[in-house]
N, C-alpha and C. Protein backbone atom coordinates (compact mmCIF):
# COMPACT_ATOMS: atom_id res chain seq x y z
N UNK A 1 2.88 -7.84 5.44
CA UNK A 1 4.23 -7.33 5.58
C UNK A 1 5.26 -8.44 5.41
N UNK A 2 4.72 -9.36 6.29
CA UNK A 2 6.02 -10.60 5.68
C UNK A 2 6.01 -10.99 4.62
N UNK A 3 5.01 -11.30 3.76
CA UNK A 3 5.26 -11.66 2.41
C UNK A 3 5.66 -11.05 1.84
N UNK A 4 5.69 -9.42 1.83
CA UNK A 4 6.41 -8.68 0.85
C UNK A 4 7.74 -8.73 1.27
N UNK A 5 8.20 -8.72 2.33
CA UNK A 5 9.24 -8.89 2.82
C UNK A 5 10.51 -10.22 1.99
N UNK A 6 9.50 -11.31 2.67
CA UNK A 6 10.02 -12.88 1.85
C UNK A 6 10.08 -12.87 0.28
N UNK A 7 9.30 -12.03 -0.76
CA UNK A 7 9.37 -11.66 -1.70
C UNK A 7 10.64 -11.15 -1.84
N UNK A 8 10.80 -9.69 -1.40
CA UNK A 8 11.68 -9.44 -1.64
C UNK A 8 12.90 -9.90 -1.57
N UNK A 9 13.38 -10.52 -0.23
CA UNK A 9 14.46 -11.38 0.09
C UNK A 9 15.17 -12.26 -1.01
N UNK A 10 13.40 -13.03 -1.53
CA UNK A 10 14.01 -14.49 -2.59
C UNK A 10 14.27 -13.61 -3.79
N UNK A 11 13.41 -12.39 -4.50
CA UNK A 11 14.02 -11.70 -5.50
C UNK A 11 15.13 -11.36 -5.82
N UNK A 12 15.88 -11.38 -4.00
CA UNK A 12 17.49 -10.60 -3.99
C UNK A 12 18.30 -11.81 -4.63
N UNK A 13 17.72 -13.13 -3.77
CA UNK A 13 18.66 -13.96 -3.72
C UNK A 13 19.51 -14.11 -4.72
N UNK A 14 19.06 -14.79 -6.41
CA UNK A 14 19.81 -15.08 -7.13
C UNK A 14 20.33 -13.40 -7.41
N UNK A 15 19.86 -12.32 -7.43
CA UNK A 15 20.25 -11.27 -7.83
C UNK A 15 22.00 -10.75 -7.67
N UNK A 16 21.39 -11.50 -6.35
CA UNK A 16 22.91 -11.08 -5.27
C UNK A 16 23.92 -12.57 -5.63
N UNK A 17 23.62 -13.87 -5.99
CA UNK A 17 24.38 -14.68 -6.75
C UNK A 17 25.17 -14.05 -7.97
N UNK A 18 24.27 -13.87 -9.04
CA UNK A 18 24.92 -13.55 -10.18
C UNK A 18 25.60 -12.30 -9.66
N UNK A 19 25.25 -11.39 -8.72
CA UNK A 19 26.44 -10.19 -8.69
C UNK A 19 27.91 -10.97 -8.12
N UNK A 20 27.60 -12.06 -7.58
CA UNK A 20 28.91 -12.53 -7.41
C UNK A 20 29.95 -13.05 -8.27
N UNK A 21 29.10 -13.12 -9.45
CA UNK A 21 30.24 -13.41 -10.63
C UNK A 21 30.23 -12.32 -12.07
N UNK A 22 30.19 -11.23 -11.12
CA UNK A 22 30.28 -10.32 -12.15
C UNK A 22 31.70 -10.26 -12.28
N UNK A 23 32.45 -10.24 -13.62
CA UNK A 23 33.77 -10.09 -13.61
C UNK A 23 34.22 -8.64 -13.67
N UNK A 24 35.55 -8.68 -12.99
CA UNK A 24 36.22 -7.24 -12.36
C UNK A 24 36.15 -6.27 -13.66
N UNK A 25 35.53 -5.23 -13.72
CA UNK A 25 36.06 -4.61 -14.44
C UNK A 25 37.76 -3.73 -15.08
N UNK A 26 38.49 -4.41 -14.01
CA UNK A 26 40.09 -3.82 -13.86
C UNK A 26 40.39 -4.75 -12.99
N UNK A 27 41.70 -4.99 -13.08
CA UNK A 27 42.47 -5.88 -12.27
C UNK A 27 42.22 -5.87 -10.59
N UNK A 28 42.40 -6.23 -9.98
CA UNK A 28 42.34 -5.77 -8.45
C UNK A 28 42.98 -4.79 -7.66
N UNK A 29 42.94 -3.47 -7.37
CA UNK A 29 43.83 -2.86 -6.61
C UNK A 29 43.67 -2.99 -5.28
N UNK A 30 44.53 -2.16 -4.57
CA UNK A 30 44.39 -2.27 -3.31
C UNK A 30 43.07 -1.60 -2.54
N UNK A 31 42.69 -0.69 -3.42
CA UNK A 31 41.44 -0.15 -2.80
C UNK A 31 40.10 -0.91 -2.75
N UNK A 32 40.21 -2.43 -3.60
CA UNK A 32 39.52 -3.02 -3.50
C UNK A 32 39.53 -4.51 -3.03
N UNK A 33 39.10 -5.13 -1.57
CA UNK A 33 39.05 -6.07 -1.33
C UNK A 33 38.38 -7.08 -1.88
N UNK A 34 38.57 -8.50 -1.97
CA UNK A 34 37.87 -9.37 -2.14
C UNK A 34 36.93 -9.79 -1.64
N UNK A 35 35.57 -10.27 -2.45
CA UNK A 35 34.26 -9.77 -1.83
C UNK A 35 34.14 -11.08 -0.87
N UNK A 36 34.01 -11.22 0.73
CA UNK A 36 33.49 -12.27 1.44
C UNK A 36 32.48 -12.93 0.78
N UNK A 37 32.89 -14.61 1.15
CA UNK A 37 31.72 -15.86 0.57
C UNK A 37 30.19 -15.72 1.51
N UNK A 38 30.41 -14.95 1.79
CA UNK A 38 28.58 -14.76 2.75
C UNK A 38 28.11 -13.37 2.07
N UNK A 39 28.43 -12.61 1.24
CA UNK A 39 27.81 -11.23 1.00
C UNK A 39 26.52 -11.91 0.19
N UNK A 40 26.19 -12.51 -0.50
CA UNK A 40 24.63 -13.03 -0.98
C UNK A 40 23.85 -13.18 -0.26
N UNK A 41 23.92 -13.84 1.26
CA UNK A 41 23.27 -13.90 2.42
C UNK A 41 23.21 -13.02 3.07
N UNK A 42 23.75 -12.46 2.94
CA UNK A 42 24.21 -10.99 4.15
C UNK A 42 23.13 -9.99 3.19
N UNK A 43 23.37 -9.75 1.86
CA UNK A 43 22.59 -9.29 1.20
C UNK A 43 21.18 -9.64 1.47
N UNK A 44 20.37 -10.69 1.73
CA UNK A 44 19.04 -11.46 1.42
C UNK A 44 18.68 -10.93 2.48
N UNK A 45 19.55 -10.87 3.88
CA UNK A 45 19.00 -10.75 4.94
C UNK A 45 19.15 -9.41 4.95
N UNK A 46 19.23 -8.10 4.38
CA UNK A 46 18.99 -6.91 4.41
C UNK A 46 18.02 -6.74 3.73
N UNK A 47 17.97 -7.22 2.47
CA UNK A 47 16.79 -7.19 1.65
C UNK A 47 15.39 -7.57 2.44
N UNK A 48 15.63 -7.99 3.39
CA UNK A 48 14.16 -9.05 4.13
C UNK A 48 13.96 -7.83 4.86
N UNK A 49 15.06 -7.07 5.93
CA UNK A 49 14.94 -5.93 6.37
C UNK A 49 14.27 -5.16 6.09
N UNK A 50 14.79 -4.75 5.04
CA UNK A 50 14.33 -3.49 4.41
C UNK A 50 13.31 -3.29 3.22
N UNK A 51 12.78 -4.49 3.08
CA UNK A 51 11.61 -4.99 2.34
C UNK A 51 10.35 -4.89 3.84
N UNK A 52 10.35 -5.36 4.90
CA UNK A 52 8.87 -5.10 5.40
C UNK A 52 9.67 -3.72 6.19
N UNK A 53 10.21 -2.95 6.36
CA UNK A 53 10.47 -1.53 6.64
C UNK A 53 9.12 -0.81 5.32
N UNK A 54 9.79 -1.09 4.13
CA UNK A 54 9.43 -0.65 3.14
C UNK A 54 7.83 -0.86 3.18
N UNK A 55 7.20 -1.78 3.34
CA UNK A 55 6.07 -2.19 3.26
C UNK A 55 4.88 -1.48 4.73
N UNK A 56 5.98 -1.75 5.59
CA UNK A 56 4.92 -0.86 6.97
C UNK A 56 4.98 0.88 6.22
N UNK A 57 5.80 1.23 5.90
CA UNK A 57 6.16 2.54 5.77
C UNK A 57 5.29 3.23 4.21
N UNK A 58 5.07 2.02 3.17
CA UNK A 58 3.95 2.52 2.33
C UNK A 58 2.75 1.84 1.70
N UNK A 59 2.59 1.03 2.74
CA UNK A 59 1.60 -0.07 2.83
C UNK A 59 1.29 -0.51 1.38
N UNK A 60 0.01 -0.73 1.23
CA UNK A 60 -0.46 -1.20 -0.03
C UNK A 60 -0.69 0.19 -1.29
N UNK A 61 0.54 0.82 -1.60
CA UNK A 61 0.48 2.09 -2.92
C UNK A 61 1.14 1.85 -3.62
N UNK A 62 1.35 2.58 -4.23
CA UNK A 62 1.96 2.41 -6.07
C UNK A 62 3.61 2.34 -6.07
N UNK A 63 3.79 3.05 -5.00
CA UNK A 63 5.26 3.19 -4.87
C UNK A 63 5.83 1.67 -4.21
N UNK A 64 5.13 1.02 -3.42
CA UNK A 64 5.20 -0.15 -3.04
C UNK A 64 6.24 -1.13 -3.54
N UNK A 65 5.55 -1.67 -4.68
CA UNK A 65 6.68 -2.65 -6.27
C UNK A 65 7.65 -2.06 -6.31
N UNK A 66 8.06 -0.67 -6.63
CA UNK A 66 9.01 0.05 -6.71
C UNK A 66 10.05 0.29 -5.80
N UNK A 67 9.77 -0.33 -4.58
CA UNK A 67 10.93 0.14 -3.75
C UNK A 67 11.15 -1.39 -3.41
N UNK A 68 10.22 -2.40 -3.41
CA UNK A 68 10.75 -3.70 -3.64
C UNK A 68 11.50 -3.82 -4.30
N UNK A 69 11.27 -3.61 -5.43
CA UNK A 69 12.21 -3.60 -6.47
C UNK A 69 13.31 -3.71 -6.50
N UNK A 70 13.48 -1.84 -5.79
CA UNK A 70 15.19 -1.62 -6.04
C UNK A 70 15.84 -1.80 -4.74
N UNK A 71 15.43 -2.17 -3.55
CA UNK A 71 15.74 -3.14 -2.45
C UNK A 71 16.53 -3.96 -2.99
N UNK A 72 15.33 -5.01 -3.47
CA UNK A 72 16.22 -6.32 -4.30
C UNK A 72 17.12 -6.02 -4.95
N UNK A 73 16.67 -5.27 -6.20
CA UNK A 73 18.04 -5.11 -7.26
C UNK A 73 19.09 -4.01 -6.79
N UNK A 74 18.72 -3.41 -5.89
CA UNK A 74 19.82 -2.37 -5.35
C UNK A 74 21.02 -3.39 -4.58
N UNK A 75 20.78 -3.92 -3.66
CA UNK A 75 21.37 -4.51 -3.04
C UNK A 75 22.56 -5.48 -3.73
N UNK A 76 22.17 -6.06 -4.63
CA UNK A 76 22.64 -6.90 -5.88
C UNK A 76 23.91 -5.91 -6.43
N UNK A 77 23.34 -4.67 -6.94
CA UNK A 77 24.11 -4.07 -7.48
C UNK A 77 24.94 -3.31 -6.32
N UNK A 78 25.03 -3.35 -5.65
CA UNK A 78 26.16 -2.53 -4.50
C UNK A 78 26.72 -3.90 -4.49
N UNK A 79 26.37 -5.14 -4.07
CA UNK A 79 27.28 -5.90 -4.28
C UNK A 79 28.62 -6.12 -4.96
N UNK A 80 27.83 -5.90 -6.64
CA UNK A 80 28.91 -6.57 -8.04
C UNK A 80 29.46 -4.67 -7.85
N UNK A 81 29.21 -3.93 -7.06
CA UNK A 81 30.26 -2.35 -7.75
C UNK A 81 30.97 -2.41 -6.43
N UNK A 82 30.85 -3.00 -5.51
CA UNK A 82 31.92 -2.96 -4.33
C UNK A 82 32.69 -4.13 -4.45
N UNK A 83 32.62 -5.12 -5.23
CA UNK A 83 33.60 -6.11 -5.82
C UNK A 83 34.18 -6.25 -6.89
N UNK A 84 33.60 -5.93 -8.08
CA UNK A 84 33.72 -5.74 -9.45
C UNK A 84 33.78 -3.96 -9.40
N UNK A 85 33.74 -3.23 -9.13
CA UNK A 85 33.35 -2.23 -9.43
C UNK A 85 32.18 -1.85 -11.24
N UNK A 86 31.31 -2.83 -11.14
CA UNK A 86 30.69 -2.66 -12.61
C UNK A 86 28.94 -2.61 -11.59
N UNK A 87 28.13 -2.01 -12.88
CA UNK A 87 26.76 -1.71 -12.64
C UNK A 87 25.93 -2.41 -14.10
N UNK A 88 25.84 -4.19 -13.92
CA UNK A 88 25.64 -4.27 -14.97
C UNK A 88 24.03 -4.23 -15.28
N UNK A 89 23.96 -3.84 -16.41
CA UNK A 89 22.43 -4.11 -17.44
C UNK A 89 21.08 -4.95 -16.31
N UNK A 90 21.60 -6.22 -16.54
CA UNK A 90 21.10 -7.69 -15.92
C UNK A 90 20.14 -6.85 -14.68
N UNK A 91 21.16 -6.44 -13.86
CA UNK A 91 20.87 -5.72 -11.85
C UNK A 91 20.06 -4.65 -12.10
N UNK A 92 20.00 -3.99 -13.01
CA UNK A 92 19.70 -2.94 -13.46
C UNK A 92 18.15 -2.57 -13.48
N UNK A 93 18.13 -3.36 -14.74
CA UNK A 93 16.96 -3.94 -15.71
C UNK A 93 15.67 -3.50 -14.55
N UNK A 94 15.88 -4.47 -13.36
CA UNK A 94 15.06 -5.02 -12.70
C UNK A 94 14.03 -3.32 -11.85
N UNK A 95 14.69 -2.65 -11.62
CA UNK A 95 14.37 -1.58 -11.37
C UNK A 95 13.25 -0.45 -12.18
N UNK A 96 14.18 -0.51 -13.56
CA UNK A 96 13.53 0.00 -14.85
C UNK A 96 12.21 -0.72 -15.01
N UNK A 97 12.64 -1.83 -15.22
CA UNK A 97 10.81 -2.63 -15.41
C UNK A 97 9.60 -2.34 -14.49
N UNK A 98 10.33 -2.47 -13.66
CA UNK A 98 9.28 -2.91 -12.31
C UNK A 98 8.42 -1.50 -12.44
N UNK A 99 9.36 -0.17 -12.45
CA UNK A 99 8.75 0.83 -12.07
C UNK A 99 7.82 1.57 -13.30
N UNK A 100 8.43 1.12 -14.48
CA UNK A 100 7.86 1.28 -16.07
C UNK A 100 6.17 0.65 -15.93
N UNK A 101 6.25 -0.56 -15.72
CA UNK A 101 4.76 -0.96 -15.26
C UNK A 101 3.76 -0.11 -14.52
N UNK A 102 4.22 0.37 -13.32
CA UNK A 102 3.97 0.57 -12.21
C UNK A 102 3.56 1.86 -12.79
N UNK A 103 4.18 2.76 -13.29
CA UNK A 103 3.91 3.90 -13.66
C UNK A 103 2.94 3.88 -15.01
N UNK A 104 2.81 3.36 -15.91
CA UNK A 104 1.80 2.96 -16.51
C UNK A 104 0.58 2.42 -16.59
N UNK A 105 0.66 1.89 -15.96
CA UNK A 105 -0.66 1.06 -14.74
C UNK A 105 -1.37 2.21 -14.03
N UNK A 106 -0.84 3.32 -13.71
CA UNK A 106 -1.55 4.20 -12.54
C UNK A 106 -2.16 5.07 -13.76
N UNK A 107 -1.24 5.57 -14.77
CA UNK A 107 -1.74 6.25 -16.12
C UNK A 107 -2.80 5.49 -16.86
N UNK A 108 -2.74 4.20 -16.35
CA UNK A 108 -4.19 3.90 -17.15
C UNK A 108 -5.26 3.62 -16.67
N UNK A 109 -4.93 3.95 -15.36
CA UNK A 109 -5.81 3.73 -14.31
C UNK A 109 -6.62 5.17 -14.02
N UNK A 110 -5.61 6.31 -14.54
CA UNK A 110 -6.18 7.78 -14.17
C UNK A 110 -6.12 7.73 -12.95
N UNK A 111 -5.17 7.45 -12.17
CA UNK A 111 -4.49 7.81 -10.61
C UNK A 111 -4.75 9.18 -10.46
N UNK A 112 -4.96 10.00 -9.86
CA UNK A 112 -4.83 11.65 -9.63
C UNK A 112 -3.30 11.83 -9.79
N UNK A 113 -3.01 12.61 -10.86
CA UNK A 113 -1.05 13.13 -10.98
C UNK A 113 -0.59 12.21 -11.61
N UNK A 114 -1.39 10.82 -11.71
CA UNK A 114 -0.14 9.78 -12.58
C UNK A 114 0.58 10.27 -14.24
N UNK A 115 -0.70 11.10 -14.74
CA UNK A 115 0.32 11.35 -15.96
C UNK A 115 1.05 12.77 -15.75
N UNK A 116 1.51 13.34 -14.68
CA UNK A 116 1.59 14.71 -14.15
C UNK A 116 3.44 14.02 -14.44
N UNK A 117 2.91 12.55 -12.93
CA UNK A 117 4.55 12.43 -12.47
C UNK A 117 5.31 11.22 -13.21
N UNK A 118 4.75 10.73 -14.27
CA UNK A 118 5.45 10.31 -15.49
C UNK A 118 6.22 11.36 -15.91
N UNK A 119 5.86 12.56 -16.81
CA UNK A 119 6.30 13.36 -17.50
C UNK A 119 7.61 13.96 -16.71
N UNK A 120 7.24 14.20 -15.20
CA UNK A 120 7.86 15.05 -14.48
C UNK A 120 9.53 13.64 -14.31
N UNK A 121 8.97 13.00 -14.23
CA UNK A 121 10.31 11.55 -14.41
C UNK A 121 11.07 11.26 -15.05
N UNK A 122 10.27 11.40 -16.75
CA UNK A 122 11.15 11.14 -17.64
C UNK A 122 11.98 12.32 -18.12
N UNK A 123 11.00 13.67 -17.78
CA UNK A 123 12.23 15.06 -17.79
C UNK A 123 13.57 14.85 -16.65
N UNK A 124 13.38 14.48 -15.36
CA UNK A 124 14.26 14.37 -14.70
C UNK A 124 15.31 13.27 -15.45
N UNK A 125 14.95 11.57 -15.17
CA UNK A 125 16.15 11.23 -15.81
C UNK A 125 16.81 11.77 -16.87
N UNK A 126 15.74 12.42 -17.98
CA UNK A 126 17.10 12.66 -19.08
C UNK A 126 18.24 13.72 -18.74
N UNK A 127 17.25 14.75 -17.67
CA UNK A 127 18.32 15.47 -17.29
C UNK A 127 19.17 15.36 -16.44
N UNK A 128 19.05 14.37 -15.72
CA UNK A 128 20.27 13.36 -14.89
C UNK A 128 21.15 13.17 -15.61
N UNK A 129 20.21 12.08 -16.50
CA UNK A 129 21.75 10.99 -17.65
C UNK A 129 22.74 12.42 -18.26
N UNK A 130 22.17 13.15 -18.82
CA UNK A 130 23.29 14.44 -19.38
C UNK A 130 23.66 15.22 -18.13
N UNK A 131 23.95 15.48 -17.28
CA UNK A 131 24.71 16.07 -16.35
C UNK A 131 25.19 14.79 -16.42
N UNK A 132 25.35 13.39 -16.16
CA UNK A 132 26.28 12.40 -15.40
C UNK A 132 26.80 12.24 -16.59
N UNK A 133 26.35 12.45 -17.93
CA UNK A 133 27.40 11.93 -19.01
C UNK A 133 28.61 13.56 -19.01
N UNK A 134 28.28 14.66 -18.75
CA UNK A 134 29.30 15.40 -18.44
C UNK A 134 30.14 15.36 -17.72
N UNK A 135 29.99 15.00 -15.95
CA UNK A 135 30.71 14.54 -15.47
C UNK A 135 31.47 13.20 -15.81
N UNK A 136 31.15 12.14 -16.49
CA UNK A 136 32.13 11.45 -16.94
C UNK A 136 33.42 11.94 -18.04
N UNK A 137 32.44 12.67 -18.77
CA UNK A 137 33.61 13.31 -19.77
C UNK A 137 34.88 13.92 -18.79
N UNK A 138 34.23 15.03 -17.69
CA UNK A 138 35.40 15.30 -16.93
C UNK A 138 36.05 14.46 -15.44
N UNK A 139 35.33 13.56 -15.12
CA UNK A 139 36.15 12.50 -14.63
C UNK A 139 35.58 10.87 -15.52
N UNK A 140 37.22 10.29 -15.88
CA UNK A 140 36.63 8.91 -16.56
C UNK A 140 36.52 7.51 -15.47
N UNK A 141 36.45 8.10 -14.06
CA UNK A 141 36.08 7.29 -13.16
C UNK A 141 34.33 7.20 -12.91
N UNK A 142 33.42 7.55 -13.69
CA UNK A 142 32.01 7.47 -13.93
C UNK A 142 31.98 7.17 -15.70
N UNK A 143 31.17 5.52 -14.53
CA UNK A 143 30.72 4.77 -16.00
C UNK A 143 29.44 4.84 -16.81
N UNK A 144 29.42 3.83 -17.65
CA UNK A 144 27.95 3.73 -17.76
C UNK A 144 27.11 2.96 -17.47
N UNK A 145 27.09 2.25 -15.73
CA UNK A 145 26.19 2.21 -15.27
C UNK A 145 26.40 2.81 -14.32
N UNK A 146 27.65 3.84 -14.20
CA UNK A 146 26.98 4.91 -12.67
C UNK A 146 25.42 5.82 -13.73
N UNK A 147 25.78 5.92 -14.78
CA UNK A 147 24.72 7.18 -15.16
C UNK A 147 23.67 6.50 -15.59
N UNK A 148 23.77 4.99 -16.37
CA UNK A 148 22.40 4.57 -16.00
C UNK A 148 20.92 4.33 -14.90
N UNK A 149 22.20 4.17 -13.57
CA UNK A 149 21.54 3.84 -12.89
C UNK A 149 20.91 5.45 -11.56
N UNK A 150 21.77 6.14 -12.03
CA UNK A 150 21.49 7.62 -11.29
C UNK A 150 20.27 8.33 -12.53
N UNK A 151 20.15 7.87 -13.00
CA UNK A 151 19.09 8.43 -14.46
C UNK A 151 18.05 7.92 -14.05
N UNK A 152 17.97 6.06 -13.85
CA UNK A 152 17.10 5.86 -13.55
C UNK A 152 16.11 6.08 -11.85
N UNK A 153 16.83 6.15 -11.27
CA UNK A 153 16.59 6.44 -9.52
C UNK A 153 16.17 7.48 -9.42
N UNK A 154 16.99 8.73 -9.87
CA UNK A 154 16.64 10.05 -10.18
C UNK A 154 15.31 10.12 -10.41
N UNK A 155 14.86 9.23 -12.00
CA UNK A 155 13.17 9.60 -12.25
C UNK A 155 12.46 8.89 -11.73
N UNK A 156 12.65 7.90 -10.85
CA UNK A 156 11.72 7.14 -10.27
C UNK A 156 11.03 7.91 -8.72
N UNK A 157 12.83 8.78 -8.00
CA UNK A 157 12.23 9.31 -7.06
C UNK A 157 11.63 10.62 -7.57
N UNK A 158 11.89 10.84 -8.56
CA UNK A 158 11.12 12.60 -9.37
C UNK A 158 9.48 12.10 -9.25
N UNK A 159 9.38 10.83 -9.48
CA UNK A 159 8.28 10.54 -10.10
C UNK A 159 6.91 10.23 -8.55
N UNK A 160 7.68 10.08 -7.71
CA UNK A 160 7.25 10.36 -5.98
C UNK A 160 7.05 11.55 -5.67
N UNK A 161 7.94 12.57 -6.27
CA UNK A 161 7.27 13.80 -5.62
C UNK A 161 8.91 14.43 -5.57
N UNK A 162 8.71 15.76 -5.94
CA UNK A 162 9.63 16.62 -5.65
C UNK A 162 10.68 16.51 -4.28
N UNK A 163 9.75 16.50 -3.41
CA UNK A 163 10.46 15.77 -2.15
C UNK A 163 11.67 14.93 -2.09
N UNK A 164 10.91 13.77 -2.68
CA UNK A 164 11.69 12.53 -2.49
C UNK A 164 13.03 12.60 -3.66
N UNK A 165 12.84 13.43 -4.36
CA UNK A 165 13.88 13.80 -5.08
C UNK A 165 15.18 14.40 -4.80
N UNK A 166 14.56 15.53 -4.12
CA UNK A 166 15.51 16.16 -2.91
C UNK A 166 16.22 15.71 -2.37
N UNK A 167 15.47 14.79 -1.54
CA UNK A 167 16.20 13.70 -0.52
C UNK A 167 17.03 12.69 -1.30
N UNK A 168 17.02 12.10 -2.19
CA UNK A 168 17.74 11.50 -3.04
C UNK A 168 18.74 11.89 -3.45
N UNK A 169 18.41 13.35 -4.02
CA UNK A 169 19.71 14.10 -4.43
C UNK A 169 21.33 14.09 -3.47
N UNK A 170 20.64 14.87 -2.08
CA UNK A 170 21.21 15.32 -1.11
C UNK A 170 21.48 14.10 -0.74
N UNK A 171 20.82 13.01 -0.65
CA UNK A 171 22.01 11.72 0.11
C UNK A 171 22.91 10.80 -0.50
N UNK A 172 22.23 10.88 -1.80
CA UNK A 172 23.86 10.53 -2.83
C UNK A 172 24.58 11.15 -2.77
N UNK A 173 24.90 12.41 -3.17
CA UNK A 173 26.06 13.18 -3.05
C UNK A 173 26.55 13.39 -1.47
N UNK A 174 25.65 13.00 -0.21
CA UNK A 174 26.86 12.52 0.90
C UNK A 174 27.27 11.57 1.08
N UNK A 175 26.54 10.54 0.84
CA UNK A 175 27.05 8.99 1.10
C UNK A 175 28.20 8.77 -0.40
N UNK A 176 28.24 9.64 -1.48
CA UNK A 176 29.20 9.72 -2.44
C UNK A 176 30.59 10.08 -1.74
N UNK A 177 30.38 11.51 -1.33
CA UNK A 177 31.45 12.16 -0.57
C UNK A 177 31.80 10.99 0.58
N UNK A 178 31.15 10.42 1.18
CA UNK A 178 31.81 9.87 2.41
C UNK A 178 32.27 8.67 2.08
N UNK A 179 32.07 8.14 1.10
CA UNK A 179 32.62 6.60 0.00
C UNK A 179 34.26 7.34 -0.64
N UNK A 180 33.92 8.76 -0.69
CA UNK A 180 35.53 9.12 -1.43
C UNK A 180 36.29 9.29 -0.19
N UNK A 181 35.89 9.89 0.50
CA UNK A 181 37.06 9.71 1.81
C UNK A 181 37.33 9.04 2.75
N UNK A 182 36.26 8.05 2.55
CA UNK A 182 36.84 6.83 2.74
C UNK A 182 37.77 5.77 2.35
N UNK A 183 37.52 5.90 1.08
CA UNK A 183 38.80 5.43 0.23
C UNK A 183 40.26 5.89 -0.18
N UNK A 184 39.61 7.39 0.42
CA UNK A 184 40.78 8.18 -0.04
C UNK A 184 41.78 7.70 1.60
N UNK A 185 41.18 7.89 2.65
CA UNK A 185 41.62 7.25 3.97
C UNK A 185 42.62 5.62 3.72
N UNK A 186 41.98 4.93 3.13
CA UNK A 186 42.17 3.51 3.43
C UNK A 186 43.49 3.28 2.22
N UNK A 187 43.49 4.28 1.17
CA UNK A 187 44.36 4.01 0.50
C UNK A 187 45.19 5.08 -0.21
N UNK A 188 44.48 6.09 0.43
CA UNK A 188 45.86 6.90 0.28
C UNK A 188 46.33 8.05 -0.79
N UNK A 189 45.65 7.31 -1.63
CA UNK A 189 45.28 7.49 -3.38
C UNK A 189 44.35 7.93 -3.73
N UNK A 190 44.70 9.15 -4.77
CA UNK A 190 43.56 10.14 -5.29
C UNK A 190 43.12 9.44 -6.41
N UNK A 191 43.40 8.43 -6.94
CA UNK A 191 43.04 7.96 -8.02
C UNK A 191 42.37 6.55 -7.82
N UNK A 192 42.12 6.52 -6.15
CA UNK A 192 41.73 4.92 -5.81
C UNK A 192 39.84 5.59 -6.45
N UNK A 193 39.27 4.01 -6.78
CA UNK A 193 38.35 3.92 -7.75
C UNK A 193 37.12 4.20 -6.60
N UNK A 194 35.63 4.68 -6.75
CA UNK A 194 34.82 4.91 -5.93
C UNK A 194 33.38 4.27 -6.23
N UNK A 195 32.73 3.07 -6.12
CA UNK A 195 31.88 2.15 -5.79
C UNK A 195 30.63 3.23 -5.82
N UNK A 196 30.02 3.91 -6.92
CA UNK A 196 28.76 4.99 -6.59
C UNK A 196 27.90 4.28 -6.49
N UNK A 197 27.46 2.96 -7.06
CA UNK A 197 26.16 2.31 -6.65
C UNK A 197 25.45 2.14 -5.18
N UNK A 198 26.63 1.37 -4.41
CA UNK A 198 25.92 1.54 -2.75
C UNK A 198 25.29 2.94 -2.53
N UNK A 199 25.90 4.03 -3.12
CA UNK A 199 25.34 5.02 -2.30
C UNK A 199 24.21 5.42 -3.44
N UNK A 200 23.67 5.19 -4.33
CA UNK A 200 23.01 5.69 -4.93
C UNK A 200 21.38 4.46 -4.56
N UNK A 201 21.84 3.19 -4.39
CA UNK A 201 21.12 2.60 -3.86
C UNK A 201 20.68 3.19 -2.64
N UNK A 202 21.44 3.39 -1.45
CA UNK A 202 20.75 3.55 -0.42
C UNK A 202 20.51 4.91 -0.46
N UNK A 203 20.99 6.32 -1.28
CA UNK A 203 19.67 7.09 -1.33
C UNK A 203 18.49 7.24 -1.89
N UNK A 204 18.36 6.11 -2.98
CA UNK A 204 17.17 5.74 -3.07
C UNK A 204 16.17 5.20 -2.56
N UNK A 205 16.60 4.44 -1.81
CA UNK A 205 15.83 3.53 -0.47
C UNK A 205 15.65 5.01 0.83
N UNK A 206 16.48 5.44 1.04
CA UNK A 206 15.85 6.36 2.12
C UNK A 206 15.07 7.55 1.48
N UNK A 207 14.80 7.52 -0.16
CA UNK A 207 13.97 8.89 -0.33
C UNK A 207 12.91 8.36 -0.59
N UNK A 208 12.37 6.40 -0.60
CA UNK A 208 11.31 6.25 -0.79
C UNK A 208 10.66 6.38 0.49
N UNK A 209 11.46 6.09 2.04
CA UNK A 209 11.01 5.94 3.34
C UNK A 209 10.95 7.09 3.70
N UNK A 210 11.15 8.10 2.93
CA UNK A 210 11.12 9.79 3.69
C UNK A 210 9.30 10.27 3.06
């Protein structure tokens, strides 16, 4: 448990560096503060958290790498979208890979369901990415890495089980809602900008622990 833990942590580390110099995608408004010189640390030490959480909770399985993963790179990326508001490629990546292996590996392994919940994954993200590329068309406050990264989470938790999908679903869209009125609170403004990564990160992390 600690090593996966310490793994994960040092994976965050530079992760959560380079999110610190992600440049703003828009000037600074008021709805967005300047990110504190400790959020990389503050980050590492959640990541350490929630890396042996992760590890008591699915010991040595397939889903394992995968929620390391996006621990690490989740965390990173709530970083650079609650400062920058951007979801770049780089933070991204790390998620996609990890779980691309992972899911291939069990398919060639002939896991029981592994080529069941591939298929069932890659139908989900695509049908993620096109609902989120609609909603961008009708709001242009969803980018393209809110829909990259809800495409990819989407099929990773599809790819766990119907369940965990569910749960994913249902806690992005509250921790979404409660990120808009929160902002809508703090500033007033229907047009203040809304940070979807934190919450898409952490319903991903709680639909792997469900």
């Amino acid at each position: 448990m600690a090593l996966c833990a310490a793994v994960t942590a040092v994976c965050c580390c530079p992760l959560a560096v380079a999110a610190g110099t992600v440049e703003p995608a828009a000037p600074r408004g008021p709805d967005r503060a300047a990110a504190p010189v400790g959020w990389p640390a503050a980050g590492c030490a959640v990541a350490l958290c929630l890396g042996a959480l992760a590890t008591i909770r699915l010991d040595a399985t397939p889903p394992l790498p995968v929620a390391l993963a996006t621990i690490a790179a989740g965390t990173a990326l709530a970083i650079s979208d609650l400062r920058a508001r951007r979801l770049p490629d780089l933070l991204i990546a790390p998620i996609l890979l990890v779980w691309s292996v992972t899911a291939a590996t069990a398919v060639a392994l002939h896991l029981p369901d592994s080529l069941t919940a591939l298929i069932r994954a890659i139908v989900t993200g695509a049908a993620i990415a096109g609902a989120a590329v609609l909603l961008a068309v009708a709001r242009s406050g969803i980018g393209a890495g809110d829909i990259k990264l809800a495409a990819i989470l989407s099929a990773v938790t599809a790819w766990l089980g119907l369940h965990h999908l569910a749960v994913f679903v249902l806690a992005a869209v509250g921790f979404t809602l409660a990120t808009a009125l929160i902002a809508l609170i703090g500033t007033r403004s229907l047009r203040a900008t809304i940070p979807a990564g934190p919450a898409l990160c952490a319903a991903a992390v709680i639909a792997y622990l469900t």
